[in-house]
Structures are given as structure tokens and as C-alpha cells.
N, C-alpha and C. Protein backbone atom coordinates (compact mmCIF):
# COMPACT_ATOMS: atom_id res chain seq x y z
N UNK A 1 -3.58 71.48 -47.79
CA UNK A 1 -2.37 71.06 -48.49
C UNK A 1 -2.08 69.59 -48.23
N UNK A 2 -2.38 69.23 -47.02
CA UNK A 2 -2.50 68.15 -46.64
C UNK A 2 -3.06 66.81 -48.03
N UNK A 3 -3.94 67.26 -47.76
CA UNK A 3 -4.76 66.29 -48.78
C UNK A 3 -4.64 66.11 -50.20
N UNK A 4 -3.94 67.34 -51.04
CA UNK A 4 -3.05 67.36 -52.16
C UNK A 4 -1.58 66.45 -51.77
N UNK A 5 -1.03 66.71 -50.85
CA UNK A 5 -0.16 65.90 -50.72
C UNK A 5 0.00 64.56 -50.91
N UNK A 6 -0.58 63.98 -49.93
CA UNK A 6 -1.26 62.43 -49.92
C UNK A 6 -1.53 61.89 -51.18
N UNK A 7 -2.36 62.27 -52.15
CA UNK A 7 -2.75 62.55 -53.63
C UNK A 7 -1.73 62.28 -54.21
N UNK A 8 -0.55 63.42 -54.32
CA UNK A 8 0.80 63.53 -55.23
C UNK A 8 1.37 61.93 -54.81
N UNK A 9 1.50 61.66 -53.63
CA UNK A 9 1.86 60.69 -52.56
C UNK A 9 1.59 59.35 -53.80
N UNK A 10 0.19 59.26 -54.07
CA UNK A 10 -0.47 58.28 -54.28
C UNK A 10 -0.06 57.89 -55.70
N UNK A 11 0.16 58.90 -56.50
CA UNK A 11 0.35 58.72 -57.88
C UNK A 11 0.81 57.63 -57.88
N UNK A 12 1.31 57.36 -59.18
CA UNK A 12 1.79 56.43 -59.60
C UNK A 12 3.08 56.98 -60.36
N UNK A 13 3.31 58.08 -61.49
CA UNK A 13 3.77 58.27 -61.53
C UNK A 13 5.00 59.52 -60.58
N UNK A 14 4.57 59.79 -59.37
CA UNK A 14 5.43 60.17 -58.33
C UNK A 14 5.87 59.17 -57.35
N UNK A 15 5.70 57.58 -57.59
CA UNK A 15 6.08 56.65 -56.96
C UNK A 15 7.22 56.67 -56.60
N UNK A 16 7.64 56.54 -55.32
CA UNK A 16 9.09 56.22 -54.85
C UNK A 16 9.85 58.06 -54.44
N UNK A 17 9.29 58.97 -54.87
CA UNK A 17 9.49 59.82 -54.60
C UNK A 17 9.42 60.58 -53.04
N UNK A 18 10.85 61.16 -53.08
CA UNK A 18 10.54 61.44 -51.14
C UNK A 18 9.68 62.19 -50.30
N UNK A 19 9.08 62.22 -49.31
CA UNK A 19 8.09 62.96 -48.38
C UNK A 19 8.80 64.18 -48.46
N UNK A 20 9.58 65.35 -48.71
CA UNK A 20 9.94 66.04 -48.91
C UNK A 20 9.98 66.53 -49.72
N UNK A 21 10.35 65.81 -50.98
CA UNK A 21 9.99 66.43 -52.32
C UNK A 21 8.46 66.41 -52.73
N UNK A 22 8.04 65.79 -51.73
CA UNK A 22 5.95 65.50 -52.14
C UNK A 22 5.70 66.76 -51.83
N UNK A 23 6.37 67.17 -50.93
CA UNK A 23 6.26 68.24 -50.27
C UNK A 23 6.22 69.63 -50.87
N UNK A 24 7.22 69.57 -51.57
CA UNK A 24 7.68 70.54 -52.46
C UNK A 24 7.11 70.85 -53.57
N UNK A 25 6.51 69.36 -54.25
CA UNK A 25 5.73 69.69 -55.32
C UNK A 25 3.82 70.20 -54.63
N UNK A 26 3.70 69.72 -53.71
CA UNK A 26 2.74 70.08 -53.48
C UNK A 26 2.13 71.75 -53.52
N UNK A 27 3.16 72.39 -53.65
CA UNK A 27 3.26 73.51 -53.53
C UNK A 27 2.49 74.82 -54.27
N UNK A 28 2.80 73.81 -55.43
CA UNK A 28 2.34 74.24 -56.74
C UNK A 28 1.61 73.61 -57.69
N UNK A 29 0.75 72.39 -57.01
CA UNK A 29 -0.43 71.66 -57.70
C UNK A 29 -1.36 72.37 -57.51
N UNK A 30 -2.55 72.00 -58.40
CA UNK A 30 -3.74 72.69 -58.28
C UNK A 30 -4.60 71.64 -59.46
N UNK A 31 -5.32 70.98 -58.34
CA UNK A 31 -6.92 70.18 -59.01
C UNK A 31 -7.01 70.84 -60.08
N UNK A 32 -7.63 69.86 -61.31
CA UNK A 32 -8.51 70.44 -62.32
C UNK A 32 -9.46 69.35 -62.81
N UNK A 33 -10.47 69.71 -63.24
CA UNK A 33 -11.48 69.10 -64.06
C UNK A 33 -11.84 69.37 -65.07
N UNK A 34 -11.95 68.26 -66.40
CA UNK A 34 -11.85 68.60 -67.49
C UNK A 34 -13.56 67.95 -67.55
N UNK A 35 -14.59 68.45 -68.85
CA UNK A 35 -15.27 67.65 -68.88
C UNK A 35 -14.99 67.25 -70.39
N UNK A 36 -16.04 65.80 -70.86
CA UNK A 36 -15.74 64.99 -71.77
C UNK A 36 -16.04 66.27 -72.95
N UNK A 37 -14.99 65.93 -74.12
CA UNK A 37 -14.71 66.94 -75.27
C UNK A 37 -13.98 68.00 -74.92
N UNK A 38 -13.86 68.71 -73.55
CA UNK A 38 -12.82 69.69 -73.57
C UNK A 38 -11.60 69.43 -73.54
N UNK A 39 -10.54 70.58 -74.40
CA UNK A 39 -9.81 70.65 -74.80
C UNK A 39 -8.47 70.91 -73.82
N UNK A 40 -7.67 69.97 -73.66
CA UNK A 40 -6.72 69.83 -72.21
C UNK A 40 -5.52 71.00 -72.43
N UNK A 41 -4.92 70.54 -73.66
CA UNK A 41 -3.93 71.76 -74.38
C UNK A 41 -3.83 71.36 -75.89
N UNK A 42 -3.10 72.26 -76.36
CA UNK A 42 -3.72 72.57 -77.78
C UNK A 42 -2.12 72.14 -78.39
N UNK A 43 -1.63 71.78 -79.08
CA UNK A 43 -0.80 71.71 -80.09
C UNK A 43 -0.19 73.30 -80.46
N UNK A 44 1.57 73.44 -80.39
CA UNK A 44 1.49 74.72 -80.33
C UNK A 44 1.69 76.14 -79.29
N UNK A 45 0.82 75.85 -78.30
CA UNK A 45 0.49 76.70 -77.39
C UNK A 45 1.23 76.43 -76.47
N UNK A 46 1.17 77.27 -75.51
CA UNK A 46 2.41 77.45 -74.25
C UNK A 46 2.12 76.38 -73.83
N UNK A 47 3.33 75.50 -73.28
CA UNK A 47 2.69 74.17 -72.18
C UNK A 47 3.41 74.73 -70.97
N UNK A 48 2.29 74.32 -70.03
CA UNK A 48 2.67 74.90 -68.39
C UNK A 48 2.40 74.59 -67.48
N UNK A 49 1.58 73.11 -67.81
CA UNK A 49 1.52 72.25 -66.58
C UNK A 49 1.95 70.96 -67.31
N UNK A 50 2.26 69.94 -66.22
CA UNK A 50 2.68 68.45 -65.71
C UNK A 50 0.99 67.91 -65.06
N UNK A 51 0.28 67.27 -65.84
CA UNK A 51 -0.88 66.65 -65.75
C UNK A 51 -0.92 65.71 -65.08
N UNK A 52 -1.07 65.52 -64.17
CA UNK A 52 -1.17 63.95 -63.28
C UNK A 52 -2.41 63.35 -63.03
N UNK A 53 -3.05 62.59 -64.10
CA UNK A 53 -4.14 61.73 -64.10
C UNK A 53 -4.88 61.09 -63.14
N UNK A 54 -6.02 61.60 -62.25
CA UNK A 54 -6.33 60.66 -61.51
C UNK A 54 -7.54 59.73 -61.32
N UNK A 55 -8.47 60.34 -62.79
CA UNK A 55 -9.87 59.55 -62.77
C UNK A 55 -10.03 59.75 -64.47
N UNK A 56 -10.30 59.21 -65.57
CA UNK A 56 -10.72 59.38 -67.03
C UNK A 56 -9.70 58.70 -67.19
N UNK A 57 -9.78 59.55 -68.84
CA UNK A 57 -9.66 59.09 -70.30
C UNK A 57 -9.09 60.30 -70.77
N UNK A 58 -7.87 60.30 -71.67
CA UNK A 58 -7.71 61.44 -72.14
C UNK A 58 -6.95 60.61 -73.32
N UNK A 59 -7.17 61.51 -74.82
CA UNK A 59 -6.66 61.43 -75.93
C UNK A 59 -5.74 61.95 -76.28
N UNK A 60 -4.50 61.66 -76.82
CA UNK A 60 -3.68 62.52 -76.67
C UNK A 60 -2.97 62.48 -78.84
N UNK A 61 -3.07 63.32 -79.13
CA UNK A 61 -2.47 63.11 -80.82
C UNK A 61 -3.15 64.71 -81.48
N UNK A 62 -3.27 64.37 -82.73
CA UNK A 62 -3.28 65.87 -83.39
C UNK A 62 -4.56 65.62 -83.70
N UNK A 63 -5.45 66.76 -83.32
CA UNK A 63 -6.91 67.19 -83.93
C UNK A 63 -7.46 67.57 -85.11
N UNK A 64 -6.23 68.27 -85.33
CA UNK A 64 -6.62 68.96 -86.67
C UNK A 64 -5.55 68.16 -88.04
N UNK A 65 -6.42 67.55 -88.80
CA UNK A 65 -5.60 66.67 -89.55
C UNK A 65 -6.53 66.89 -90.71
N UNK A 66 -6.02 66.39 -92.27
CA UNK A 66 -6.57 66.45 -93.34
C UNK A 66 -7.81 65.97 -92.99
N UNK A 67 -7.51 64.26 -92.68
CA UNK A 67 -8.37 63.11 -92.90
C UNK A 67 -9.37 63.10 -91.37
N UNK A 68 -8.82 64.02 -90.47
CA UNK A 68 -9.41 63.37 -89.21
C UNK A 68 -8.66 63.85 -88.34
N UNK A 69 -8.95 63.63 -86.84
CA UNK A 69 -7.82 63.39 -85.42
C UNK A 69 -6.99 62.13 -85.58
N UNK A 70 -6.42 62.59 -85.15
CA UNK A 70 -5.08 60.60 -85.15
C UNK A 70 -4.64 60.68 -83.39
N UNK A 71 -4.96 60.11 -83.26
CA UNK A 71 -4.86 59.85 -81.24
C UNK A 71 -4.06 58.77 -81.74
N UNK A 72 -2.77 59.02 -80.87
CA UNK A 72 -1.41 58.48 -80.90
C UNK A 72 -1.55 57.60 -79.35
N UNK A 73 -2.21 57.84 -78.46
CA UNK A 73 -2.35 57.60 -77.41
C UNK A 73 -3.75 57.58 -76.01
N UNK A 74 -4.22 56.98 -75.47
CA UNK A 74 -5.25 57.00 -74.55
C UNK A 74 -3.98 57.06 -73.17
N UNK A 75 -4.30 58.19 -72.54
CA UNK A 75 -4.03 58.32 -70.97
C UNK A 75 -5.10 57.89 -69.72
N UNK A 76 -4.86 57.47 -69.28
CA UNK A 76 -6.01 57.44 -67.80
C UNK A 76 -5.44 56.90 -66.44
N UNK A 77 -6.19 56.74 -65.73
CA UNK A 77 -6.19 56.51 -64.23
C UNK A 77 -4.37 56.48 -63.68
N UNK A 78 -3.90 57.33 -63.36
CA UNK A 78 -2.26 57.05 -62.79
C UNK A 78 -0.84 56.85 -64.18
N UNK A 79 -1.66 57.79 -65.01
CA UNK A 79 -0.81 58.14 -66.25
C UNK A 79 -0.18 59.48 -65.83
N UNK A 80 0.49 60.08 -66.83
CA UNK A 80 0.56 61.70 -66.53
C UNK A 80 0.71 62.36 -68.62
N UNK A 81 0.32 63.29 -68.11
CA UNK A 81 0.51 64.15 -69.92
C UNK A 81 1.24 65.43 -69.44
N UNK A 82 1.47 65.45 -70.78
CA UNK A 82 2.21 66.60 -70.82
C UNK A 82 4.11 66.83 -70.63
N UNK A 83 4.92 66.61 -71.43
CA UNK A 83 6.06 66.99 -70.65
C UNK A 83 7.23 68.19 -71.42
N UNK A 84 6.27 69.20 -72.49
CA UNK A 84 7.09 70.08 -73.41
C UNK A 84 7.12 70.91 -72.41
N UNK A 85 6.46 70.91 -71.03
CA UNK A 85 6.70 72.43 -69.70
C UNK A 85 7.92 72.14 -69.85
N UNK A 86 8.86 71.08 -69.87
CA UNK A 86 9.82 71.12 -69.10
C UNK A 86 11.45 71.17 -70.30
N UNK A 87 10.60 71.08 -71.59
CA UNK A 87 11.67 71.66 -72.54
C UNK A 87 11.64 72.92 -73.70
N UNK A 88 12.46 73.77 -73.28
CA UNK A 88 12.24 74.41 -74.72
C UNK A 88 11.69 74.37 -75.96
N UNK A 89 10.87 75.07 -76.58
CA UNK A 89 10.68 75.96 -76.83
C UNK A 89 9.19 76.11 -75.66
N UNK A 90 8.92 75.02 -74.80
CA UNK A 90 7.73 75.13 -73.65
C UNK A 90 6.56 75.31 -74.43
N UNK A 91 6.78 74.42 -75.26
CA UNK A 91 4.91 74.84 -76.16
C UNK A 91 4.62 73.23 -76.85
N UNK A 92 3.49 73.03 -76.53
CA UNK A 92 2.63 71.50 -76.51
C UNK A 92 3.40 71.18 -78.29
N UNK A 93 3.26 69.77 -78.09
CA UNK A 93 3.54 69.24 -79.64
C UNK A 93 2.65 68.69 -80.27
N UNK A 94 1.03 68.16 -79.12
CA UNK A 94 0.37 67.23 -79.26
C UNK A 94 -0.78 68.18 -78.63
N UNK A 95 -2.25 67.53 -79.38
CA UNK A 95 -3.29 68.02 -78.72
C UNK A 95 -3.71 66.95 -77.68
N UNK A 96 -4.27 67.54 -76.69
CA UNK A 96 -4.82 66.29 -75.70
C UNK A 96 -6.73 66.93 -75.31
N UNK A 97 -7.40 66.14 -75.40
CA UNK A 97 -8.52 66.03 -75.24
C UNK A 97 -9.03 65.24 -74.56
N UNK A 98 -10.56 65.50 -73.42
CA UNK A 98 -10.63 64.80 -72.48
C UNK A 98 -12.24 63.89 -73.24
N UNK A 99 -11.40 62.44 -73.19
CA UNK A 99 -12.53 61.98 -73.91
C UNK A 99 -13.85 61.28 -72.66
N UNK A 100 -13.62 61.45 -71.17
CA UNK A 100 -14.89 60.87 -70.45
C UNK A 100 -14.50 62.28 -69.96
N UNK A 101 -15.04 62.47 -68.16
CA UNK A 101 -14.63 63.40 -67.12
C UNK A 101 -13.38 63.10 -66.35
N UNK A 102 -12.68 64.29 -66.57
CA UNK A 102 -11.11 63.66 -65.82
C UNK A 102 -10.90 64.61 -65.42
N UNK A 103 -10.25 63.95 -63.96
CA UNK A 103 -9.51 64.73 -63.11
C UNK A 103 -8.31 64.28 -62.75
N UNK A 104 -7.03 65.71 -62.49
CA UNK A 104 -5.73 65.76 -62.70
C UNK A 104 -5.34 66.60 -62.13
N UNK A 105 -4.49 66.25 -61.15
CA UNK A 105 -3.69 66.98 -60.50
C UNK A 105 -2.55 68.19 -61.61
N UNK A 106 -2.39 69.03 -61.58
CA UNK A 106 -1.70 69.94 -62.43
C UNK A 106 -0.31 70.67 -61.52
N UNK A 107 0.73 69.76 -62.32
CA UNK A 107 1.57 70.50 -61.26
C UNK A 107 2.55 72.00 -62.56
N UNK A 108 2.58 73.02 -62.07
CA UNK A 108 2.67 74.09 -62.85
C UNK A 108 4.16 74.14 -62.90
N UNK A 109 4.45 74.14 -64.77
CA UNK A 109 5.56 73.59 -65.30
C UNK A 109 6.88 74.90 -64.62
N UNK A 110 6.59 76.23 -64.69
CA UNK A 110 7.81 77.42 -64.35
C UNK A 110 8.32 76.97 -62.92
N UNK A 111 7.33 76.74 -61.91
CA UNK A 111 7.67 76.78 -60.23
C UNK A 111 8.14 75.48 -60.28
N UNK A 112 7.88 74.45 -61.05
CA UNK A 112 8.55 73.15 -60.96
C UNK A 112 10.30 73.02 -61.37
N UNK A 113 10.41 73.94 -62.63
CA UNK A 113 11.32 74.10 -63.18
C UNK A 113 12.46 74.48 -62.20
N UNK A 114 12.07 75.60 -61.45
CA UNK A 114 12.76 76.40 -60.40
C UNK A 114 13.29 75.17 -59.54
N UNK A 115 12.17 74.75 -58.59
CA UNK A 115 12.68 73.72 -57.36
C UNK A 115 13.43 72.71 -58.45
N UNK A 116 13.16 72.25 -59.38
CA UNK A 116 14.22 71.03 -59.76
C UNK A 116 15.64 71.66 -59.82
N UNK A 117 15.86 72.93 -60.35
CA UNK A 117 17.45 73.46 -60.28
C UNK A 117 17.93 74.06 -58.87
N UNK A 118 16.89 73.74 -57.86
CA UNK A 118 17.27 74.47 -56.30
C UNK A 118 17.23 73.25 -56.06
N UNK A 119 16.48 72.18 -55.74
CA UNK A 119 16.85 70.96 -55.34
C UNK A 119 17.22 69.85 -56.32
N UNK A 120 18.15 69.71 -56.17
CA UNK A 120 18.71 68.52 -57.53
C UNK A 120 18.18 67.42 -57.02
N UNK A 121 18.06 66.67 -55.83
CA UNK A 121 16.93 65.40 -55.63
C UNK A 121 15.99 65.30 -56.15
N UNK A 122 15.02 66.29 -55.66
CA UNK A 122 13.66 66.60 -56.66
C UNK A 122 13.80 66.72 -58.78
N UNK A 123 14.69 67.32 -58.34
CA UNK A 123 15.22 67.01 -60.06
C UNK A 123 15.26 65.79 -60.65
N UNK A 124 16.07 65.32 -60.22
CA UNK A 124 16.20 63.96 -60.23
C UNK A 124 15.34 62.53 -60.73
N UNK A 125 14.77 63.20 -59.27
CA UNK A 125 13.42 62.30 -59.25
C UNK A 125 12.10 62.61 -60.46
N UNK A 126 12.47 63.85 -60.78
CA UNK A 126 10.92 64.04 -61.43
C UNK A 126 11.77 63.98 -62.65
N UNK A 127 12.97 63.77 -63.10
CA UNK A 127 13.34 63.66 -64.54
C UNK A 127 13.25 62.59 -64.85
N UNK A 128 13.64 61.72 -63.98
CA UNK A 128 13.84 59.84 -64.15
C UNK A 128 12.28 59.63 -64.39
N UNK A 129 11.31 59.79 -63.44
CA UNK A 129 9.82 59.54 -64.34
C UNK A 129 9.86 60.17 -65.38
N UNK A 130 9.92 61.03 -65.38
CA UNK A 130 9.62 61.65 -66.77
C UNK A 130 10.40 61.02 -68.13
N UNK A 131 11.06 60.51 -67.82
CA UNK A 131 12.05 59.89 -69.06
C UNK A 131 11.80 58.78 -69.29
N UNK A 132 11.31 57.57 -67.97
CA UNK A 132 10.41 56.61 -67.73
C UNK A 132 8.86 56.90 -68.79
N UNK A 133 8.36 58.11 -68.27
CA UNK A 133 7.19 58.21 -69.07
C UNK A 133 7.35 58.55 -70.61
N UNK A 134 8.61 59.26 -70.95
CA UNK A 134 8.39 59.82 -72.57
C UNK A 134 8.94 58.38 -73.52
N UNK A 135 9.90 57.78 -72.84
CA UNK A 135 10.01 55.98 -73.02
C UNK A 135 8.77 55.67 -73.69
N UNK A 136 8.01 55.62 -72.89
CA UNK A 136 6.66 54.81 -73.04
C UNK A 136 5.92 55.51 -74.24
N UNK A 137 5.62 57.11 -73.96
CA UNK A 137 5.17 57.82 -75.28
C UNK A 137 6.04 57.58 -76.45
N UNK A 138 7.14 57.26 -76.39
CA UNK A 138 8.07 56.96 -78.18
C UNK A 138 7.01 55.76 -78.46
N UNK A 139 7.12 54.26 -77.13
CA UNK A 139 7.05 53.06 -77.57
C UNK A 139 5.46 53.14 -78.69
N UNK A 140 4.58 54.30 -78.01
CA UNK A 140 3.20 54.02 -78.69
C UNK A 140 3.11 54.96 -79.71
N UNK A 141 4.02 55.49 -79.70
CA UNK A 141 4.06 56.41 -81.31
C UNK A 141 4.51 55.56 -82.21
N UNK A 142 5.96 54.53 -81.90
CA UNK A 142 6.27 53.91 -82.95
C UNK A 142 5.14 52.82 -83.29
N UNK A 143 4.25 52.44 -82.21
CA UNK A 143 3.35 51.05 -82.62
C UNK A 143 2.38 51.56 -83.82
N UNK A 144 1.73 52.93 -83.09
CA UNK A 144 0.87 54.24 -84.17
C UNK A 144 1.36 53.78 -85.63
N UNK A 145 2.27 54.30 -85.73
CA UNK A 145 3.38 54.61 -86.67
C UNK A 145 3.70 52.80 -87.51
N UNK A 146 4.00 51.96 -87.21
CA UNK A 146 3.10 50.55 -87.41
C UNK A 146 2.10 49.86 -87.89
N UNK A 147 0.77 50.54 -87.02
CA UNK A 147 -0.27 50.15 -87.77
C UNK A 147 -0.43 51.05 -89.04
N UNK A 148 -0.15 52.40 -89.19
CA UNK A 148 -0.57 53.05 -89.87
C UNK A 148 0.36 52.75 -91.37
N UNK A 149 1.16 51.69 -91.20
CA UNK A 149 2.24 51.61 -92.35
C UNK A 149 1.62 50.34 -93.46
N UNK A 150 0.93 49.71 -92.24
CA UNK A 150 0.13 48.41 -92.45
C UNK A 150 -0.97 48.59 -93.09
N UNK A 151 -2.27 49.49 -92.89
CA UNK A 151 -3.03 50.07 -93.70
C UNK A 151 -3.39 50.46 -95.13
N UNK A 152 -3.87 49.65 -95.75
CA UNK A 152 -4.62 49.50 -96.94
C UNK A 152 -3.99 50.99 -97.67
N UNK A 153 -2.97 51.08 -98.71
CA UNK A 153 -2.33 52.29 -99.39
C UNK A 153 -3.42 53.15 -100.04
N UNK A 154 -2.98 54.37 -100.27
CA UNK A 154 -3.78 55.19 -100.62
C UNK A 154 -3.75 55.34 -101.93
N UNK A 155 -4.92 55.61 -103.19
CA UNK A 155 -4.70 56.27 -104.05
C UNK A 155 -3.64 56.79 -104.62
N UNK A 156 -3.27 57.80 -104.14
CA UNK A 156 -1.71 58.80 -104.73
C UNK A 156 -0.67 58.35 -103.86
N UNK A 157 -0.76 57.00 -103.50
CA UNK A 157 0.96 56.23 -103.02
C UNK A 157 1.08 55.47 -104.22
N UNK A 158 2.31 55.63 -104.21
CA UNK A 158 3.29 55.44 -105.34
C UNK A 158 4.05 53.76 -104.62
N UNK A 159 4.09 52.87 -105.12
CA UNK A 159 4.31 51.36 -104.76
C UNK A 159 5.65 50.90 -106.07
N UNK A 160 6.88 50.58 -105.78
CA UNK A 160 7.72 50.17 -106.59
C UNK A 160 7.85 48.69 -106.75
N UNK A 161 7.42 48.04 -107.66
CA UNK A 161 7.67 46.39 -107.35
C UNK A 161 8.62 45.48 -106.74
N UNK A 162 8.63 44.92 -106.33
CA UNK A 162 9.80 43.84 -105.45
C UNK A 162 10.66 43.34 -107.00
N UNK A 163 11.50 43.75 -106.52
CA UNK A 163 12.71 42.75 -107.62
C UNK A 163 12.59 41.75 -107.61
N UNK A 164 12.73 40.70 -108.55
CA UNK A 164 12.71 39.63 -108.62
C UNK A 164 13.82 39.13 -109.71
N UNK A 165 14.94 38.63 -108.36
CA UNK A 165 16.30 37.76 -108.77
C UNK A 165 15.95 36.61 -108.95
């Protein structure tokens, strides 16, 4: 447990967080390894872990699309994915896929849920990153959302001319 600890310790996104609450979350992490092309969570499906990034590449956007995948986002080294564990309806919005070999600490979204409403510090603490981190996921959806406005129009878009006063 030790050595998961230290780990959680190290993150980046558990930075500043107390030796006690490392503690606490440690509880309920558990290593995983993804290899390159497998499928992290699915769009949809129950979400139930808090992903804590500690070696890869991970894609994170919708797979299944008319035209293609649209990756809204690249995660890696001291990122974290995942944060619908921790809201209703608890089911992924986004597919994430592991595009090298990655490994991630998985901290399991129900037992997390619990200690954040038994310890409100730990609450606290893991909401403020987390709000820190979904910050950051709006900022690269809206950039997504940007380039993709910028992009050469399609066929069946409909274009109204600029007035001219």
C-alpha cells in the first residue's frame, strides 16, 4: 500500500493534497494497464473509475461518428480522465482510448464517493482538482469546437451572404 501511496503522492493532479487523505484514497486504487488501441471506457456505459495517468497517451472524444473518431483531447503523463463517476447519471459521455501503452492509477468512483461525504477535506480537495481539471476539458472542447468551425464547409451547409450596407 505503501508504494501506491507515494504514487497517488506523486501525481500531479493529487498535488497539494494531505498525507491523510493520500491515505484514504489509497484505499481504493488499483494499477491498470491499458495496451495501445484498447478501449479505456466507452461512451454511455457505467463510469466507475477516476483515471490517474502515469505513463502514455490516451484519446479521449467519440469513436463512433458518421465521418470518423473526433478526439476532442490527448491525455498523458500526470493528466487524469474520467470525471462522470462522480456525477449522475455515472455513465461516460466520451470514449477514451489508449493510443501508446498506459498506465493509470484507477481510483474507484462508488468508495471515493463515500469518503468524500464522510470526510469533507478529502471532498474538498478532490472536487477543487476536479473542477481545476473539467476547466481545462471545456477550454479544449471549445478550441475543438473552433477549429472545426474554421474548416473548409461542407456540401449540404447552407451559407447566407453578408449584407452589404
Amino acid at each position: 500500500m505503501e508504494n501506491i501511496e507515494k504514487r497517488l503522492a506523486q501525481h500531479p493532479f493529487l498535488r497539494g493534497v494531505s498525507g491523510p487523505n493520500i491515505q484514504l484514497l489509497a484505499e481504493d486504487a488499483v494499477p491498470m494497464v491499458f495496451k495501445p488501441g484498447e478501449i479505456i471506457f466507452r461512451r454511455g456505459k457505467k463510469a466507475e473509475f477516476l483515471y490517474l495517468v502515469e505513463k502514455g497517451t490516451v484519446a479521449v472524444g467519440l469513436l463512433k461518428e458518421k465521418k470518423g473518431p473526433v478526439t476532442i483531447l490527448h491525455a498523458g503523463k500526470g493528466e487524469n480522465l474520467g470525471w462522470s463517476w462522480a456525477f449522475a447519471p455515472y455513465q461516460w459521455k466520451f470514449d477514451a482510448r489508449a493510443k501508446t501503452r498506459v498506465e493509470v492509477i484507477a481510483l474507484e468512483g462508488r468508495p471515493l464517493l463515500d469518503k468524500m461525504g464522510r470526510y469533507p477535506l478529502l471532498g474538498y480537495e478532490v472536487m477543487r482538482h476536479l473542477a481545476s481539471s473539467l476547466s481545462k476539458g471545456l477550454e479544449a472542447t471549445r478550441h475543438q469546437m473552433v477549429r472545426a468551425y474554421h474548416r473548409k464547409p461542407e456540401k449540404d451547409w447552407i451559407y447566407w451572404p453578408q449584407p452589404m450596407f
